[in-house]
N, C-alpha and C. Protein backbone atom coordinates (compact mmCIF):
# COMPACT_ATOMS: atom_id res chain seq x y z
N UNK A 1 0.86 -1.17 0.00
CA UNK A 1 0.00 0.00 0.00
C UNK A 1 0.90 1.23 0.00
N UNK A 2 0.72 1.93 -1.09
CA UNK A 2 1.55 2.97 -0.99
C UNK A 2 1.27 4.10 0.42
N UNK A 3 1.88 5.10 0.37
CA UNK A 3 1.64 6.11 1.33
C UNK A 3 0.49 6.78 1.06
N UNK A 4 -0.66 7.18 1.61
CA UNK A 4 -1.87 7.67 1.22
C UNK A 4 -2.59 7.40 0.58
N UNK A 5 -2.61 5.84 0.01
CA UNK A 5 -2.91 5.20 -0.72
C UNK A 5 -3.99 4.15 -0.03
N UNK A 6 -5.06 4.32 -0.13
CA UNK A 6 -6.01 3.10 1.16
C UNK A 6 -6.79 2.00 0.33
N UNK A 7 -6.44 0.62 0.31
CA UNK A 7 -6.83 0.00 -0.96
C UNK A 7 -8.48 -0.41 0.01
N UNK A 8 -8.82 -0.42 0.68
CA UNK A 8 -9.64 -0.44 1.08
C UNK A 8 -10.39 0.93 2.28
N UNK A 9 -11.57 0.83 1.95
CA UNK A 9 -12.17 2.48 2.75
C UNK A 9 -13.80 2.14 2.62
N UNK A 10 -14.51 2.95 3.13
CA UNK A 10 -16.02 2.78 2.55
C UNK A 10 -16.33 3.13 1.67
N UNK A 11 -15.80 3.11 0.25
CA UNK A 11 -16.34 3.10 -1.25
C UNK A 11 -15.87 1.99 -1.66
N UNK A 12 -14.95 1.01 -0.81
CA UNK A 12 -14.68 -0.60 -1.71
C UNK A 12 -15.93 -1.28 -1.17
N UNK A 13 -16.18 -1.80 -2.38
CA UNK A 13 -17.45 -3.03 -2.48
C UNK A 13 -16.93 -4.22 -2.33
N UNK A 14 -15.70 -5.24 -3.27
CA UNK A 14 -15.14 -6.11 -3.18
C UNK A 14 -13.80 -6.15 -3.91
N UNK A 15 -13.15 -7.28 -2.89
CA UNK A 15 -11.94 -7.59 -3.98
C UNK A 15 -12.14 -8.80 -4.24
N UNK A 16 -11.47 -8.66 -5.60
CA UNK A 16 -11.83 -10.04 -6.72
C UNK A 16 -10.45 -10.05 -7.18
N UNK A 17 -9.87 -11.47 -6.77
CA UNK A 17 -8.82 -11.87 -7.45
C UNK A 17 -8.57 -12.00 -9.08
N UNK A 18 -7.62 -11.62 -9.72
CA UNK A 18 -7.68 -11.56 -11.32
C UNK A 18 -6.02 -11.71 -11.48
N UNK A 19 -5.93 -11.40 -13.03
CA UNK A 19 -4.67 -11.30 -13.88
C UNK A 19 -4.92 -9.99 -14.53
N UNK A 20 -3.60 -9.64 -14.65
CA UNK A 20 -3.60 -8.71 -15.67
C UNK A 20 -2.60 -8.68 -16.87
N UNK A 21 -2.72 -8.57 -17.52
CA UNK A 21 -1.47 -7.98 -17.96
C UNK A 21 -0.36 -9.53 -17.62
N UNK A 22 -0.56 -10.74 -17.48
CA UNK A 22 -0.04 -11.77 -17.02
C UNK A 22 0.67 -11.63 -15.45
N UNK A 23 0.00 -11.06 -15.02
CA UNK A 23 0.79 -10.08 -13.44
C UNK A 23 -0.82 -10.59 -12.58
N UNK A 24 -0.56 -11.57 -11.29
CA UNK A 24 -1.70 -11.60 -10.82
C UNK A 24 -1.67 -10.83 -9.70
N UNK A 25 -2.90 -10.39 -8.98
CA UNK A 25 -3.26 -9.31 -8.50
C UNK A 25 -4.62 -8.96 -8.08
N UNK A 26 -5.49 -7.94 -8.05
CA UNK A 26 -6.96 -8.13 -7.40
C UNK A 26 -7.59 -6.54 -7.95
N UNK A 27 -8.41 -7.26 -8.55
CA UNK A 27 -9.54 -6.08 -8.98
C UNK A 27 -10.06 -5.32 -8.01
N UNK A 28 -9.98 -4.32 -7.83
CA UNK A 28 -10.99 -3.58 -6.25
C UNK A 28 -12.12 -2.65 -6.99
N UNK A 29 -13.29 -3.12 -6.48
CA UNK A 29 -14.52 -2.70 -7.19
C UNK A 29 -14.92 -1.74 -6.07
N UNK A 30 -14.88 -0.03 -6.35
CA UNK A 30 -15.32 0.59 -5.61
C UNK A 30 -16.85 1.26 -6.09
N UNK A 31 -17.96 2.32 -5.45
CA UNK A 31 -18.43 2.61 -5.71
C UNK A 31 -18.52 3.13 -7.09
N UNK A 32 -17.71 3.58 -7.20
CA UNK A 32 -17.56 4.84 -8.38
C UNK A 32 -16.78 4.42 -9.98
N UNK A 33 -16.17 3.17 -9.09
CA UNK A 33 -14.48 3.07 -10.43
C UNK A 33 -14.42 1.37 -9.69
N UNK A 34 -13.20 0.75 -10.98
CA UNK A 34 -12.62 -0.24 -10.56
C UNK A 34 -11.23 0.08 -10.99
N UNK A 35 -10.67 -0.93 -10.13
CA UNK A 35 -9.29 -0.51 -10.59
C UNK A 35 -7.94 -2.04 -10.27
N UNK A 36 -7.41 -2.31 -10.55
CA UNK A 36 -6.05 -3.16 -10.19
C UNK A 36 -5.18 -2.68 -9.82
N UNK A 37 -4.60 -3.88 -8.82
CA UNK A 37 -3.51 -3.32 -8.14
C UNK A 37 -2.67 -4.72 -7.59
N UNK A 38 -1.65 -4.33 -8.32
CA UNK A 38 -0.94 -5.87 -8.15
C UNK A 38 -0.39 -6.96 -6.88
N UNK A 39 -1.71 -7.06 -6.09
CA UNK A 39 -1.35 -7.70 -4.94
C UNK A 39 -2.71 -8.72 -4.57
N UNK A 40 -2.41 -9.57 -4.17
CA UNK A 40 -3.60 -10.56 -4.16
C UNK A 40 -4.41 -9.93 -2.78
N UNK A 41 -6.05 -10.53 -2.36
CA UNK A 41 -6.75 -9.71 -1.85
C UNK A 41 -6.39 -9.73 -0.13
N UNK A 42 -6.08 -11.70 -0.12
CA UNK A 42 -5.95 -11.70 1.50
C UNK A 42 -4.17 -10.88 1.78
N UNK A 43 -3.50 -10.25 0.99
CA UNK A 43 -1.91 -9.72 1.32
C UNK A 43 -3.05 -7.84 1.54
N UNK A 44 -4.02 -7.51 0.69
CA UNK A 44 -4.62 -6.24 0.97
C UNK A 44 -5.38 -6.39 2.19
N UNK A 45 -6.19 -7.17 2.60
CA UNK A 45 -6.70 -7.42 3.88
C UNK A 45 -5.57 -6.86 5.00
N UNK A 46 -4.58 -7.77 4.96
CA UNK A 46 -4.23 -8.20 5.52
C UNK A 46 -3.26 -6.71 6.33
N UNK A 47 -2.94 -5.64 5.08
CA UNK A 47 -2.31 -4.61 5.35
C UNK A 47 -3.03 -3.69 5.75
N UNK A 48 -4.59 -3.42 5.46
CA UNK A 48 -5.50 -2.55 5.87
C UNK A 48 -6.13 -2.81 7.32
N UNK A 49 -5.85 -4.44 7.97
CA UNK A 49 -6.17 -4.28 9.20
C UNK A 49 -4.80 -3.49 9.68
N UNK A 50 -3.53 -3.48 9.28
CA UNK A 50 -2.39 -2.99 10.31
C UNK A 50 -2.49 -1.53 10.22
N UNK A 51 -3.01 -1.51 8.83
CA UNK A 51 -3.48 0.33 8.65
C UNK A 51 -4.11 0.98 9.72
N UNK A 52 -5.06 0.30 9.97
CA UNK A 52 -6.20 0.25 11.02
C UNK A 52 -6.00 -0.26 12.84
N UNK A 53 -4.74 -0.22 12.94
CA UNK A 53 -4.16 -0.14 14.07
C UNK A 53 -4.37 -1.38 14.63
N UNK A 54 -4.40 -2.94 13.96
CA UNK A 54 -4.52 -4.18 14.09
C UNK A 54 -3.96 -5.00 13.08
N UNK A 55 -3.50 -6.51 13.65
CA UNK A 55 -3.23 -7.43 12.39
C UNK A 55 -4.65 -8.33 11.85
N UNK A 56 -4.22 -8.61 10.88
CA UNK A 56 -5.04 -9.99 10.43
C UNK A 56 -5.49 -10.97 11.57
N UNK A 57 -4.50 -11.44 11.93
CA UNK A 57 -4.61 -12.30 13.36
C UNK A 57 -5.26 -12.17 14.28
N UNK A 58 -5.36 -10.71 14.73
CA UNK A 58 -6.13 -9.74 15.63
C UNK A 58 -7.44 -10.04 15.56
N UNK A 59 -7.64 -9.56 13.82
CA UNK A 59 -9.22 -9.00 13.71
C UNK A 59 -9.56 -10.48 13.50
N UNK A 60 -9.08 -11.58 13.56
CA UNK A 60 -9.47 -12.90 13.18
C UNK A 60 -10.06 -13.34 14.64
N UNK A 61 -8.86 -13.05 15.57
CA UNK A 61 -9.29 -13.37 16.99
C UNK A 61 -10.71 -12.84 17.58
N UNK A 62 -10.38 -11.21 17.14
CA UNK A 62 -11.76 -10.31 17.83
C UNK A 62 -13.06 -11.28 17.26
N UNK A 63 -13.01 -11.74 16.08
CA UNK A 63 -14.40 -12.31 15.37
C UNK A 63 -14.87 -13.15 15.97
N UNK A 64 -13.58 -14.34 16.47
CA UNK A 64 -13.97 -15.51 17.16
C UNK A 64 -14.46 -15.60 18.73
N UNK A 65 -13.78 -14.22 19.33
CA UNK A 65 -14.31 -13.48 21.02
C UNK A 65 -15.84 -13.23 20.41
N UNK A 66 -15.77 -12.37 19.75
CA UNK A 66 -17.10 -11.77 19.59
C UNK A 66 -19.00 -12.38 19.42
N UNK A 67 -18.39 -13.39 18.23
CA UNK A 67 -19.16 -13.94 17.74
C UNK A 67 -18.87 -15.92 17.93
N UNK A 68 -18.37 -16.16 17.68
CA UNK A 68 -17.70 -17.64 18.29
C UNK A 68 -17.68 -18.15 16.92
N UNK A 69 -17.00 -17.64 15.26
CA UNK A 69 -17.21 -17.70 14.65
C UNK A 69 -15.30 -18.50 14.28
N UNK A 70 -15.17 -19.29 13.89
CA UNK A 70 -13.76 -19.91 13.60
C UNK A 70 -13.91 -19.92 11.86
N UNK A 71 -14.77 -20.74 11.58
CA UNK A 71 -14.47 -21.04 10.11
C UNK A 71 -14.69 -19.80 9.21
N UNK A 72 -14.12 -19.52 8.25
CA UNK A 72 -14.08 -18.52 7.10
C UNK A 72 -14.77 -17.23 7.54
N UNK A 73 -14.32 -16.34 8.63
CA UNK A 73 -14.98 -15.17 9.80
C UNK A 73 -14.82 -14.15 8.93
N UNK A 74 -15.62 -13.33 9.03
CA UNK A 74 -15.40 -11.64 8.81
C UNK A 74 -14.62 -11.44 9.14
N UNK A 75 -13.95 -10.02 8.89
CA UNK A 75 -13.23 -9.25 9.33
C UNK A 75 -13.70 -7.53 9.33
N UNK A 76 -13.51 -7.63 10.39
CA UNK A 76 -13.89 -6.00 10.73
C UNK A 76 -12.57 -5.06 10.57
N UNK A 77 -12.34 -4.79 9.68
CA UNK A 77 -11.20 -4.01 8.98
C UNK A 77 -11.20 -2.72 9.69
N UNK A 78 -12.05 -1.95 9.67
CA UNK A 78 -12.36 -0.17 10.01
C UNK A 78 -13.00 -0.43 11.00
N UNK A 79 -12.82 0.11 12.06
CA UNK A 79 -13.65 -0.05 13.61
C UNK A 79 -14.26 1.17 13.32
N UNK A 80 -13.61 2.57 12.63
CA UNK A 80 -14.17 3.81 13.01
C UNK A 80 -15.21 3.72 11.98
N UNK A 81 -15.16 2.92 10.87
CA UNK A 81 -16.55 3.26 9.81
C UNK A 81 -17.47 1.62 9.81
N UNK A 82 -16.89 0.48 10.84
CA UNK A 82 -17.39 -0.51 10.63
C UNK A 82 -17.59 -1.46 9.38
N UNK A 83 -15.92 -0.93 8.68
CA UNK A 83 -16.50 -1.78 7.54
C UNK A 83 -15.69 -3.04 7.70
N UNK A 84 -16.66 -4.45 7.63
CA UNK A 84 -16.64 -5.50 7.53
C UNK A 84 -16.72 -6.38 6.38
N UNK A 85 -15.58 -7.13 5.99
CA UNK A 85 -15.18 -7.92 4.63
C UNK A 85 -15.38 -9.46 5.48
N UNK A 86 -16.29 -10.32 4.27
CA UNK A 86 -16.60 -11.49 4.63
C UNK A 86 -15.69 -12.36 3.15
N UNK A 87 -15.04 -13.35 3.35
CA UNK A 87 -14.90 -14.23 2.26
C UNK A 87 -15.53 -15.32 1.67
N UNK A 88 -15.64 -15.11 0.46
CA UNK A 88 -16.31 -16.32 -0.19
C UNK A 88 -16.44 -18.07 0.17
N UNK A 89 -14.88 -17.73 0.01
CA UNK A 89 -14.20 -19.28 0.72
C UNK A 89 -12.84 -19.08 1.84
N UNK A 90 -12.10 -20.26 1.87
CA UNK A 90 -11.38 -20.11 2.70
C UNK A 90 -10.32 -19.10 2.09
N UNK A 91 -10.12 -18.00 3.19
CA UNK A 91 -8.74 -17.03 2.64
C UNK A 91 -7.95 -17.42 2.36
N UNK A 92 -7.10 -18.55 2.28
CA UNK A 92 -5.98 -18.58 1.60
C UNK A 92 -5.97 -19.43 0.12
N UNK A 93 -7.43 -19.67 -0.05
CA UNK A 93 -7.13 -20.22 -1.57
C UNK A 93 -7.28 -18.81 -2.51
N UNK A 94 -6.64 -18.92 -3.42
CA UNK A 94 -6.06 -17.93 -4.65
C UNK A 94 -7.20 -17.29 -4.79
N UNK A 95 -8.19 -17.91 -5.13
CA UNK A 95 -9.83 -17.02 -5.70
C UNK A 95 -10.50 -16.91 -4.55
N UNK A 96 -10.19 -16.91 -3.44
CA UNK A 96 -10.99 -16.28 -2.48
C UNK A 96 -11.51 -14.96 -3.21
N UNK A 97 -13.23 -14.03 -3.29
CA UNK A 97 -13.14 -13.22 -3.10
C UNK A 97 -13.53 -12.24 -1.76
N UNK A 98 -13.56 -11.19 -1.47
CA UNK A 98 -14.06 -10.36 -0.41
C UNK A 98 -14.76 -9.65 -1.20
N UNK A 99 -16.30 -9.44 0.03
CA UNK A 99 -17.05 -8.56 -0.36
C UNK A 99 -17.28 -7.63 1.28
N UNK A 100 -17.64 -6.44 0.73
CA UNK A 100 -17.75 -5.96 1.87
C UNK A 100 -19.63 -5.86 2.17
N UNK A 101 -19.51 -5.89 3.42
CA UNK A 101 -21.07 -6.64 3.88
C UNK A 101 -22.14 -5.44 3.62
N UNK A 102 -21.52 -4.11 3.83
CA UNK A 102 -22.44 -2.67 4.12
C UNK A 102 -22.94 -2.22 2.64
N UNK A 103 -22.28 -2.93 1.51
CA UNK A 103 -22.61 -3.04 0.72
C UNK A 103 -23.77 -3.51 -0.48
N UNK A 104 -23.86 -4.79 0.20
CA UNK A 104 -24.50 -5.24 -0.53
C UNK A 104 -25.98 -4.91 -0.33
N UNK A 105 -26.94 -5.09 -1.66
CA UNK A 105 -28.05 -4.55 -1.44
C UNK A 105 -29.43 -5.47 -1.89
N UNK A 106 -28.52 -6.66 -2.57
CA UNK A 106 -29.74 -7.43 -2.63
C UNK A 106 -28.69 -8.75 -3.07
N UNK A 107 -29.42 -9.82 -2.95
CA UNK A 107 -28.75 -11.29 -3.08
C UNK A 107 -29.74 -12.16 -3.72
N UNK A 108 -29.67 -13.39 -4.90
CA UNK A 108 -30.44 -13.77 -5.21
C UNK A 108 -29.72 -14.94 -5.73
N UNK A 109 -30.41 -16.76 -5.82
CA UNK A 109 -29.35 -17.66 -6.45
C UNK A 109 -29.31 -17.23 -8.11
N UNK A 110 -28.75 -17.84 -8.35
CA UNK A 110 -28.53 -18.32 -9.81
C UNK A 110 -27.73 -19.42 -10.11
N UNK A 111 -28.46 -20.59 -9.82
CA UNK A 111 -28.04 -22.12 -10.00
C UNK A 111 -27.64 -22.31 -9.25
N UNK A 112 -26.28 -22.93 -9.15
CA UNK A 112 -24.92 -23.05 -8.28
C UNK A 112 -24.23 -22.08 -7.43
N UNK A 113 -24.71 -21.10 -8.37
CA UNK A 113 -23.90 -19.35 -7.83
C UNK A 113 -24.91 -18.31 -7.00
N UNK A 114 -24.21 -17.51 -6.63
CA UNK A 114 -25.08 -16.25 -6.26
C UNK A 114 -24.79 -14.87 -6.99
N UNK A 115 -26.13 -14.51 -7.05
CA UNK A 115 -26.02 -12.80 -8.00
C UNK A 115 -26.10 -12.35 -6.44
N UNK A 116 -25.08 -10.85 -6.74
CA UNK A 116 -24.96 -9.97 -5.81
C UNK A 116 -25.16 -8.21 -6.66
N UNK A 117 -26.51 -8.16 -6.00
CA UNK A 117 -26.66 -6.44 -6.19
C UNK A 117 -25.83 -5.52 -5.18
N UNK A 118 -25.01 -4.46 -5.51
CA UNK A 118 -24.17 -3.81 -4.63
C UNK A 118 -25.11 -2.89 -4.78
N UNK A 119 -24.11 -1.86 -3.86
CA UNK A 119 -24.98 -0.11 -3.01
C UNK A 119 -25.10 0.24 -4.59
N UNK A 120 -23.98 0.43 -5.77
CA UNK A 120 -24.16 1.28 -6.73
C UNK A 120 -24.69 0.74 -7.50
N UNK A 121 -25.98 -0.31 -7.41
CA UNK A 121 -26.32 -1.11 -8.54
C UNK A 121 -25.79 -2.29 -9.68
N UNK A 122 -24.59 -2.16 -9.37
CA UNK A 122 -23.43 -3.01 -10.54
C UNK A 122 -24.05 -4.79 -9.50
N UNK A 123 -23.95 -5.46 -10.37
CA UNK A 123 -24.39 -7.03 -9.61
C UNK A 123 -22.74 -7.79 -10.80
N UNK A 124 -23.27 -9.27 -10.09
CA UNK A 124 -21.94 -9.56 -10.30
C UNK A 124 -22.63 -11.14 -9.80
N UNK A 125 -22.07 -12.18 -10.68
CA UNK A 125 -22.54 -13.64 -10.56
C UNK A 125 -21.13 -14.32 -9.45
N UNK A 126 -21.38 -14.64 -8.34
CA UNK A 126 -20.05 -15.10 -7.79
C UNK A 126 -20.44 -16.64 -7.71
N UNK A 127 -19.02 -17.06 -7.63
CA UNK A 127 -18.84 -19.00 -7.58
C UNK A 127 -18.54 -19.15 -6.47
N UNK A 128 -20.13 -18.57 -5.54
CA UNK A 128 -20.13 -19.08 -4.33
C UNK A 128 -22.35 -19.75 -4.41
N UNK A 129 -22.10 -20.95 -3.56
CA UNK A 129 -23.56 -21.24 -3.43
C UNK A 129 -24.11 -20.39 -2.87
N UNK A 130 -25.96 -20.47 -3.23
CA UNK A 130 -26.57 -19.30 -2.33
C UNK A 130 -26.43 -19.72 -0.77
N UNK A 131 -26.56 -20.82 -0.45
CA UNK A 131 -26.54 -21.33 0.94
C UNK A 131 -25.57 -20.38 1.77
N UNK A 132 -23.93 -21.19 1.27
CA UNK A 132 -22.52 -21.12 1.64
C UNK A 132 -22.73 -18.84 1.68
N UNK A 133 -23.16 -18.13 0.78
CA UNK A 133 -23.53 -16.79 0.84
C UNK A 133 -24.43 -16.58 1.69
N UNK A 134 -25.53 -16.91 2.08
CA UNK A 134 -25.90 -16.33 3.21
C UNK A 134 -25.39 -16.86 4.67
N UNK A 135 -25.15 -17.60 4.58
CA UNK A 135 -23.76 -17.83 5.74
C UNK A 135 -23.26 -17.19 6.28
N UNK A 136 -21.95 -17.02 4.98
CA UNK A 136 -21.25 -15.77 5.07
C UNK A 136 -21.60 -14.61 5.77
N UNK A 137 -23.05 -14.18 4.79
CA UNK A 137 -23.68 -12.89 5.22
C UNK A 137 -23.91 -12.87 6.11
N UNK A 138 -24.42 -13.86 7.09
CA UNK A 138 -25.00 -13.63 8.38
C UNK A 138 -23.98 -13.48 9.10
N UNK A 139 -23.04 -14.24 9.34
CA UNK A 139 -21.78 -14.08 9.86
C UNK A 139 -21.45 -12.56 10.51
N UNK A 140 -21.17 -11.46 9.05
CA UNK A 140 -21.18 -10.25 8.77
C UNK A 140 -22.04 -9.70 9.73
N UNK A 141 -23.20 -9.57 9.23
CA UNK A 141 -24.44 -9.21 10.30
C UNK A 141 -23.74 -9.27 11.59
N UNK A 142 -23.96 -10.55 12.10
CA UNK A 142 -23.81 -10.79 13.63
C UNK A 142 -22.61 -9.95 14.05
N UNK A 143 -21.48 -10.03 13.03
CA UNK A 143 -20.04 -9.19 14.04
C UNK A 143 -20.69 -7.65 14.09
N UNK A 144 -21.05 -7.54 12.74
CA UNK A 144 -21.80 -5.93 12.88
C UNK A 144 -22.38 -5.40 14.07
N UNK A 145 -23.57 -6.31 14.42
CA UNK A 145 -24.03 -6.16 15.81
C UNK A 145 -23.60 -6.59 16.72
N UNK A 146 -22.78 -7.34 17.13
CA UNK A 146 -21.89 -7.56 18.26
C UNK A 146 -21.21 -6.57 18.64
N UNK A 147 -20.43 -5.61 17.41
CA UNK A 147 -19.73 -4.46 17.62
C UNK A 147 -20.33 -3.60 17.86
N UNK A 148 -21.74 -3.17 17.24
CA UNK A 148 -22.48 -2.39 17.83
C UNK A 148 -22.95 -2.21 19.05
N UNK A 149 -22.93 -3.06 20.02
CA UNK A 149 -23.73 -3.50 21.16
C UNK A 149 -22.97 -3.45 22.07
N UNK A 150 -21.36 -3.13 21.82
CA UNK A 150 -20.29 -3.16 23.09
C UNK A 150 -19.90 -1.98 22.64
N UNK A 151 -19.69 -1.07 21.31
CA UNK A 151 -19.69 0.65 21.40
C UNK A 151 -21.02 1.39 22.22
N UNK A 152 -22.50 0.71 22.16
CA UNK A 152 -22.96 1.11 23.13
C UNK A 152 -22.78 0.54 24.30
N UNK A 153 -22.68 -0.29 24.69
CA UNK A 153 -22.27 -0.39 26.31
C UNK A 153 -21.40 0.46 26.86
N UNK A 154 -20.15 0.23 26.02
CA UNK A 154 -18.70 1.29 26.31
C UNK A 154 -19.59 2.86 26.48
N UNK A 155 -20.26 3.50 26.09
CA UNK A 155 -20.66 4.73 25.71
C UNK A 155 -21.56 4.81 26.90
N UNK A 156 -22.64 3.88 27.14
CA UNK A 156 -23.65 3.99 28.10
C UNK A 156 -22.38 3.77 29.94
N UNK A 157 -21.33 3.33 29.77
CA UNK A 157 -20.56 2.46 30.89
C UNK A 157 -19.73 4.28 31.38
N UNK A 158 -19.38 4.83 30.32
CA UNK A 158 -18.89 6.12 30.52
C UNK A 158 -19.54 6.67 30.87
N UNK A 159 -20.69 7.28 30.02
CA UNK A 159 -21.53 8.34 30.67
C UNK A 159 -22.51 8.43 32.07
N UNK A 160 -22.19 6.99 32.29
CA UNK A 160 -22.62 6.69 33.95
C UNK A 160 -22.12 7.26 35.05
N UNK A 161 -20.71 6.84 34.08
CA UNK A 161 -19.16 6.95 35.12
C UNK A 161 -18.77 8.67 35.88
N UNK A 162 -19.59 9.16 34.29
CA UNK A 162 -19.60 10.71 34.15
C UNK A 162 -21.02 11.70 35.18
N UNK A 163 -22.05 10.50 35.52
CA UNK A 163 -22.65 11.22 36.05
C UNK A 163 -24.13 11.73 35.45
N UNK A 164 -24.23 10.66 34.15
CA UNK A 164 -25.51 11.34 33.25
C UNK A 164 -26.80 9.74 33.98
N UNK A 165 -27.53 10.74 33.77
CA UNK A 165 -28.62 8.95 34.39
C UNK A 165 -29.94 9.04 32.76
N UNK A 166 -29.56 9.90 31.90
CA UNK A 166 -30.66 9.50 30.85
C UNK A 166 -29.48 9.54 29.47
N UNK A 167 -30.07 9.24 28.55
CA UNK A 167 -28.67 9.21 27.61
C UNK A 167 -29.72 9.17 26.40
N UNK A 168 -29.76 9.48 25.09
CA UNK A 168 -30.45 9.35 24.20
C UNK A 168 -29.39 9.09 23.29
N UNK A 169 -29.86 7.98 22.40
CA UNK A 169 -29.04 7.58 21.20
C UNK A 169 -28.51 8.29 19.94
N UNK A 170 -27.03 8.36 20.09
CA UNK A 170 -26.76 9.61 18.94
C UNK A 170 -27.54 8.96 17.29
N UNK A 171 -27.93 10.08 16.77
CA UNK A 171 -27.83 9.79 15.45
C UNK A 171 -28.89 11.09 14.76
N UNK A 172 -29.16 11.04 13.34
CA UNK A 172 -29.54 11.98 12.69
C UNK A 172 -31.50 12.18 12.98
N UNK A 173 -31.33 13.17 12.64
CA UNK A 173 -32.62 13.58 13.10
C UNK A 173 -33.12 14.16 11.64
N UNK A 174 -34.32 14.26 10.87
CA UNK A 174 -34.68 14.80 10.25
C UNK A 174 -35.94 15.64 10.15
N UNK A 175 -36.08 16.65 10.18
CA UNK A 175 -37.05 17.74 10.34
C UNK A 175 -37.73 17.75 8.93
């Protein structure tokens, strides 16, 4: 990862292992653009948790505390934006892909495979079963809310500490 360079952020949807140019490497499908970048997906994982002030190992462990999840776990990459990458299959085979979970917007089989509608509309047939995909997905889910549920505790555990006895839940309001 270069310097200022974040191969993953909340506009990546997924990485998809590929070739290029006879150079293998991983497609990163963001909102807006796709693009290559010559490094396979679990070596980008793997640098964006240390980006993120954790290893691979780490965020592998937190999944399995959290959720009691061992086989093929999320990863909660971004604690500050919650973004969570689930794998297709096991990470270390070559075509593993990652999708990121906040993403997706609709799921549907197609035979053997699953179609995946993302946030920006683009869908995409993956050579994963629908079963083995919602799996996955749920997986996602659950760390999602697991993490959610101990930033509020932590938050409700402080402002106790601080002396508040009513607390209302941050978030947007619309008039």
């Amino acid at each position: 990862m270069q310097h200022g360079q974040l191969d993953i952020h909340p506009n990546t949807i997924a990485l998809i292992p590929c070739q290029e140019g006879g150079e293998k490497g991983t497609k990163i499908l963001e909102v807006d653009r796709e693009r290559f970048v010559p490094e396979l997906p679990l070596n980008i994982v793997k640098k964006s948790c240390k980006y993120f002030g954790s290893d691979y190992e780490g965020r592998k462990n937190a999944t399995k505390s959290l959720i009691h999840v061992r086989h093929k776990p999320p990863i909660l990459v971004d604690p500050h934006t919650a973004t969570i990458l689930f794998p297709t299959k096991s990470p270390s085979q070559p075509d593993c892909i990652w999708l990121i979970s906040g993403h997706i917007k609709n799921h549907t089989p197609e035979g053997k495979k699953t179609e995946v509608v993302f946030s920006n509309n683009q869908s995409l047939v993956l050579p994963i079963s629908y079963g083995s995909f919602i799996n996955q997905y749920h997986k996602a889910a659950t760390l999602q809310v697991a993490y959610e549920i101990n930033i509020r505790r932590s938050r409700m555990q402080f402002l106790k500490q601080q002396g508040y006895r009513a607390m209302e839940d941050s978030g947007l309001y619309w008039i």
